[in-house]
C-alpha atoms as a PDB file:
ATOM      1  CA  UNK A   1       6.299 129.781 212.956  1.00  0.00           C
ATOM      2  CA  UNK A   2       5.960 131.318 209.519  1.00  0.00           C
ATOM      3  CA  UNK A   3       7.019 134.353 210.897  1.00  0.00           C
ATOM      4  CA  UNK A   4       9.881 132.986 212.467  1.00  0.00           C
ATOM      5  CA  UNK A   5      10.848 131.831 208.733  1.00  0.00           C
ATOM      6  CA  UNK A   6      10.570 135.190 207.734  1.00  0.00           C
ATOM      7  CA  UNK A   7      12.882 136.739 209.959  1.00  0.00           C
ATOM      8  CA  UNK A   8      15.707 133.819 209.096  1.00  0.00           C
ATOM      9  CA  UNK A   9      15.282 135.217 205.463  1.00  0.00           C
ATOM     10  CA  UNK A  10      15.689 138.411 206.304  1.00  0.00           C
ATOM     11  CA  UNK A  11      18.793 137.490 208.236  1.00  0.00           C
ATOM     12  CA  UNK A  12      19.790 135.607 205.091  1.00  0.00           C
ATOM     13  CA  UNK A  13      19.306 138.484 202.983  1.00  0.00           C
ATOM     14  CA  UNK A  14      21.972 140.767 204.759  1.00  0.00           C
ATOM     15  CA  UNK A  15      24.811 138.390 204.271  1.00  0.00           C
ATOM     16  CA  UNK A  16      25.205 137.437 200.322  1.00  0.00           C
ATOM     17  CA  UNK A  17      27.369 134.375 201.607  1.00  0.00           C
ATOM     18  CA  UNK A  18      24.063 132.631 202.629  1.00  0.00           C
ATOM     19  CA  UNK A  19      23.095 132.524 199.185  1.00  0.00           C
ATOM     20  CA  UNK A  20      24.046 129.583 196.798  1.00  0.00           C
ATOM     21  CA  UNK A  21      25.302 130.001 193.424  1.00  0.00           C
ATOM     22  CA  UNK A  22      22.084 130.845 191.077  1.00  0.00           C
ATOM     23  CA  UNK A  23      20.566 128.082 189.040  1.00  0.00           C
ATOM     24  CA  UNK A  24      17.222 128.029 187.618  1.00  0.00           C
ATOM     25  CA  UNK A  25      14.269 129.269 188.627  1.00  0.00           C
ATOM     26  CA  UNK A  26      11.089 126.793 188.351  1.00  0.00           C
ATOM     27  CA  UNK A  27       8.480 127.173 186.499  1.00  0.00           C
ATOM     28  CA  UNK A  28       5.847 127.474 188.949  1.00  0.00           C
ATOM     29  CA  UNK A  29       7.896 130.888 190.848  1.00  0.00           C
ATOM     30  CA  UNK A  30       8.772 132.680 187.292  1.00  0.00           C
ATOM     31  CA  UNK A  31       4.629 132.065 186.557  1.00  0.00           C
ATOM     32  CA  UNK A  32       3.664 133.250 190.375  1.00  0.00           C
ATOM     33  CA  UNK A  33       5.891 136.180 190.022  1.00  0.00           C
ATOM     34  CA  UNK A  34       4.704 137.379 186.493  1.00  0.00           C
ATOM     35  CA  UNK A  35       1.194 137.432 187.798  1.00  0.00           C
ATOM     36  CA  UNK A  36       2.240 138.914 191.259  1.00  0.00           C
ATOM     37  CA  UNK A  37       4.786 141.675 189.508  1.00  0.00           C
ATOM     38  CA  UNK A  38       3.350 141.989 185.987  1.00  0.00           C
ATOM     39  CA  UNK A  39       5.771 145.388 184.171  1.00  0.00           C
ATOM     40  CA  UNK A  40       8.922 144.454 187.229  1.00  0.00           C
ATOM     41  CA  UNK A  41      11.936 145.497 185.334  1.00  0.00           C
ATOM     42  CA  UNK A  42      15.755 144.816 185.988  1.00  0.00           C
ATOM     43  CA  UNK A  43      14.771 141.124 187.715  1.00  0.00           C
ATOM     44  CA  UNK A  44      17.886 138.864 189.661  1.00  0.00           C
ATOM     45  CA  UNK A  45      16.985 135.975 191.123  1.00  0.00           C
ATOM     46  CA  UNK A  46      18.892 134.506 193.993  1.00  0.00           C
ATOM     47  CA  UNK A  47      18.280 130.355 194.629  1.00  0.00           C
ATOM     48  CA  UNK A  48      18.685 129.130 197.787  1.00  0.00           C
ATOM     49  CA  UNK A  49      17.209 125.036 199.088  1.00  0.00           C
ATOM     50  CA  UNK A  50      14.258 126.475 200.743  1.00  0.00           C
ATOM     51  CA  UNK A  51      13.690 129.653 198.980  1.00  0.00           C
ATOM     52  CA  UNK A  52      14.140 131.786 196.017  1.00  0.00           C
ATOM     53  CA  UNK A  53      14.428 135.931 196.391  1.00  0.00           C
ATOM     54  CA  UNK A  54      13.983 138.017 193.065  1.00  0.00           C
ATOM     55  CA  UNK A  55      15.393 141.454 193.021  1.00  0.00           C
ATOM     56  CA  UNK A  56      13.470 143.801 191.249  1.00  0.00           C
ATOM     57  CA  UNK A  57      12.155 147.540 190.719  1.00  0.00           C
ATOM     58  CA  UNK A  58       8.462 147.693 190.400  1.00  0.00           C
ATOM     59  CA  UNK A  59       6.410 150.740 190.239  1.00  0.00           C
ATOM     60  CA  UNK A  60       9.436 152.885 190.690  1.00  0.00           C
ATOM     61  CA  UNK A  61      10.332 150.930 194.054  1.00  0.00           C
ATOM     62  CA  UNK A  62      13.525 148.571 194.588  1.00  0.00           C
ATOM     63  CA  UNK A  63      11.808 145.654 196.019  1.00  0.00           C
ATOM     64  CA  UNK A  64      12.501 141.798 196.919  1.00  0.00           C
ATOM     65  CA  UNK A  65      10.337 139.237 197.000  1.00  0.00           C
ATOM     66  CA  UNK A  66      10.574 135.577 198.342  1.00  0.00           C
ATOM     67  CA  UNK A  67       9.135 132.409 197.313  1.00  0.00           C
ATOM     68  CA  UNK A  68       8.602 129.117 198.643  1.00  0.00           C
ATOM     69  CA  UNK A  69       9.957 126.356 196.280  1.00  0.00           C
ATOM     70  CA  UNK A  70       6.265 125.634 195.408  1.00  0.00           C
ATOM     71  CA  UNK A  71       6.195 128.982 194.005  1.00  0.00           C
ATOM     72  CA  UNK A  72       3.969 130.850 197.088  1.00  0.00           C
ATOM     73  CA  UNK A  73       4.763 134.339 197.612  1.00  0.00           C
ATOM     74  CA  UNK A  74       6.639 134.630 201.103  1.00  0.00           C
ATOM     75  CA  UNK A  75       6.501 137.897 201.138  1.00  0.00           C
ATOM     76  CA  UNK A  76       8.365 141.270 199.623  1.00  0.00           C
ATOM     77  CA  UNK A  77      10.869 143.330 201.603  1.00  0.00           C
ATOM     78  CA  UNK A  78      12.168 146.860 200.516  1.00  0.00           C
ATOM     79  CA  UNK A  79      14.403 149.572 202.540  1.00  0.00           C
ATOM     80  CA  UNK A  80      12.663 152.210 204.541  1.00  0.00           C
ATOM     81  CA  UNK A  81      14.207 155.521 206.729  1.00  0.00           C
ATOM     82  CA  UNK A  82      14.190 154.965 210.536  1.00  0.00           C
ATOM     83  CA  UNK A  83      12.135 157.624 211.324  1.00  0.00           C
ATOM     84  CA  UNK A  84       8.908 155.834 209.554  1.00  0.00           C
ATOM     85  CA  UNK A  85       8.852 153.358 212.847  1.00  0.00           C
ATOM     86  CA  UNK A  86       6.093 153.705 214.821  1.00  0.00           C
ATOM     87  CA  UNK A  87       7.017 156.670 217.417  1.00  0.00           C
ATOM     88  CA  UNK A  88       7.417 154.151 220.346  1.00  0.00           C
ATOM     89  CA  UNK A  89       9.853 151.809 218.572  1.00  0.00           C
ATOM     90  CA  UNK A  90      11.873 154.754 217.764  1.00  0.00           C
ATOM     91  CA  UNK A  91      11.878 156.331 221.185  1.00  0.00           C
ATOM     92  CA  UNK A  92      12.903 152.552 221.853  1.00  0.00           C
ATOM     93  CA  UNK A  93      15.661 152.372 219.560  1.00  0.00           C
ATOM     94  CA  UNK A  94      17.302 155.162 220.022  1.00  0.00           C
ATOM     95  CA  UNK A  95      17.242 155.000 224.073  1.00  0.00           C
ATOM     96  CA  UNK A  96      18.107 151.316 223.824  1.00  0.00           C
ATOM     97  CA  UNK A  97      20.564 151.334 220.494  1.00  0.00           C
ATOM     98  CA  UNK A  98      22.576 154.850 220.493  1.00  0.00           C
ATOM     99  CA  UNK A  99      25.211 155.761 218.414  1.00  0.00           C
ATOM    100  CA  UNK A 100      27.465 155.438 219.098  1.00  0.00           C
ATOM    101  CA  UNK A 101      28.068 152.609 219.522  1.00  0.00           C
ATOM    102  CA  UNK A 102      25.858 150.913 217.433  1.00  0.00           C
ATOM    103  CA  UNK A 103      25.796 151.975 214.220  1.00  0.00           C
ATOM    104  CA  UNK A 104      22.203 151.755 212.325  1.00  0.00           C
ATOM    105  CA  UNK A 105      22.971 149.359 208.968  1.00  0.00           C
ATOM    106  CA  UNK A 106      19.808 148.369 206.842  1.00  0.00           C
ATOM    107  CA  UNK A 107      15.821 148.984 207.571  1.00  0.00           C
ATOM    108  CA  UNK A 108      13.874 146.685 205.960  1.00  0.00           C
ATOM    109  CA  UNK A 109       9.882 146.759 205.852  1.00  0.00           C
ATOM    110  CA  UNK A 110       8.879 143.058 205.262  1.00  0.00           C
ATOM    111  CA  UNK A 111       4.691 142.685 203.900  1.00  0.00           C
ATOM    112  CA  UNK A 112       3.441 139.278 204.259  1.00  0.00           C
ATOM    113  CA  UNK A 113       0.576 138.526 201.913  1.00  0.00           C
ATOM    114  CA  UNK A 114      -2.061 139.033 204.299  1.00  0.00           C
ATOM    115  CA  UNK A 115      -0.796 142.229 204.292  1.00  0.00           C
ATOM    116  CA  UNK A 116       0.277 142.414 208.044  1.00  0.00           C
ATOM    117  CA  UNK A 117       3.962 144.461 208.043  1.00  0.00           C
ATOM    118  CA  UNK A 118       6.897 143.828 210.374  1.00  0.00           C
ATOM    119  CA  UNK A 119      10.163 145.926 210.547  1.00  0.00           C
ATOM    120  CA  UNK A 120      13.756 144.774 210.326  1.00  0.00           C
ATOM    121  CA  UNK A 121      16.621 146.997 211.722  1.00  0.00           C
ATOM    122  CA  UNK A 122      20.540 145.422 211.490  1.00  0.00           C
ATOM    123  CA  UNK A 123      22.828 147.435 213.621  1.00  0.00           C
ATOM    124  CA  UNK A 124      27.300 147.048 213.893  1.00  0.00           C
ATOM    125  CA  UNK A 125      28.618 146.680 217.008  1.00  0.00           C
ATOM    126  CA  UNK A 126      31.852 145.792 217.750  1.00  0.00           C
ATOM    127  CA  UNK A 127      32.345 144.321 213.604  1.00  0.00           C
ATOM    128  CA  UNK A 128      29.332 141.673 214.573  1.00  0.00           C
ATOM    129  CA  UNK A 129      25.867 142.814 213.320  1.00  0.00           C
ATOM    130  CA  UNK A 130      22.848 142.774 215.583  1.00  0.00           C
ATOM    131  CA  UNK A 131      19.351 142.322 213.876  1.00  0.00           C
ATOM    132  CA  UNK A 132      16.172 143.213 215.671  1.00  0.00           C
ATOM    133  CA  UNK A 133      12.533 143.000 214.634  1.00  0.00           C
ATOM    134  CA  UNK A 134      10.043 145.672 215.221  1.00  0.00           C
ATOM    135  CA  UNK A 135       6.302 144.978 215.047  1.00  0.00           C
ATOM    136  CA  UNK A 136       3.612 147.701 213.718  1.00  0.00           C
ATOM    137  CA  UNK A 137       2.670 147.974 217.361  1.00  0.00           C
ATOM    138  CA  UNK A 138       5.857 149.307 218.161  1.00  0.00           C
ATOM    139  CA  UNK A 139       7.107 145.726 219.531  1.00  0.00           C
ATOM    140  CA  UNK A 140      10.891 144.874 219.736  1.00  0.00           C
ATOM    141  CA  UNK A 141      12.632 141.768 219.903  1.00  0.00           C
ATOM    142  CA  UNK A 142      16.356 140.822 219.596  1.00  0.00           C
ATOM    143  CA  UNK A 143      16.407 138.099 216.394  1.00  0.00           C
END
């Protein structure tokens, strides 16, 4: 279920419309994320009902990271190159999503704070954008 929650952020992520105007961040998420990012420079923070995203760079790396409204780390996402997949999802991919017609939009590596990874590929087809999720096993599933 968590990760399920997970992937609807992600989805939320690509399309800026599915955020709400900012307004402040609580105390408990600007504590959490000073002890989770301690030296993050150039810091936006997007507000949302249900979660908050801050956009950072941090250790030379563009990252995001997502809290709960409680201020628990959701876990960070940051853009990665296709061909860092795990050589069966790619062989996947690019059997199962050529191009054209699909053309490959954003990768996103998403760490959960047990540390376990899962992969997020958006691709345009026909102007409507098709997300799928890609497991470090190499699993791939249609979100």
């Amino acid at each position: 279920m968590k990760k399920l929650f997970i992937a609807v952020l992600f989805v939320a992520a690509i399309g800026t419309s599915a955020f709400a105007n900012p307004t402040t961040v609580n105390y408990k998420i600007l504590n959490s994320f000073g002890t989770d990012f301690k030296g993050a420079e150039n810091v936006s923070w997007k507000v949302t009902s249900e979660f908050v995203k801050a956009s950072f760079v941090y250790e030379n790396t563009k990252l995001n990271a997502f809290y709960n409204l409680d201020g628990e780390l959701i876990g960070t996402s940051k853009t990665f190159e296709l061909n860092k997949l795990p050589k069966k999802a790619l062989e996947t991919i690019t059997k199962k999503y050529p191009y054209p017609p699909y053309k490959l939009g954003e990768c996103i590596e998403m760490t959960y704070p047990d540390g376990e990874k899962n992969y997020f590929l958006s691709f345009e087809i026909n102007n409507e954008t098709l997300v799928i999720q890609v497991s470090r096993a190499g699993e791939i599933s249609v979100f």
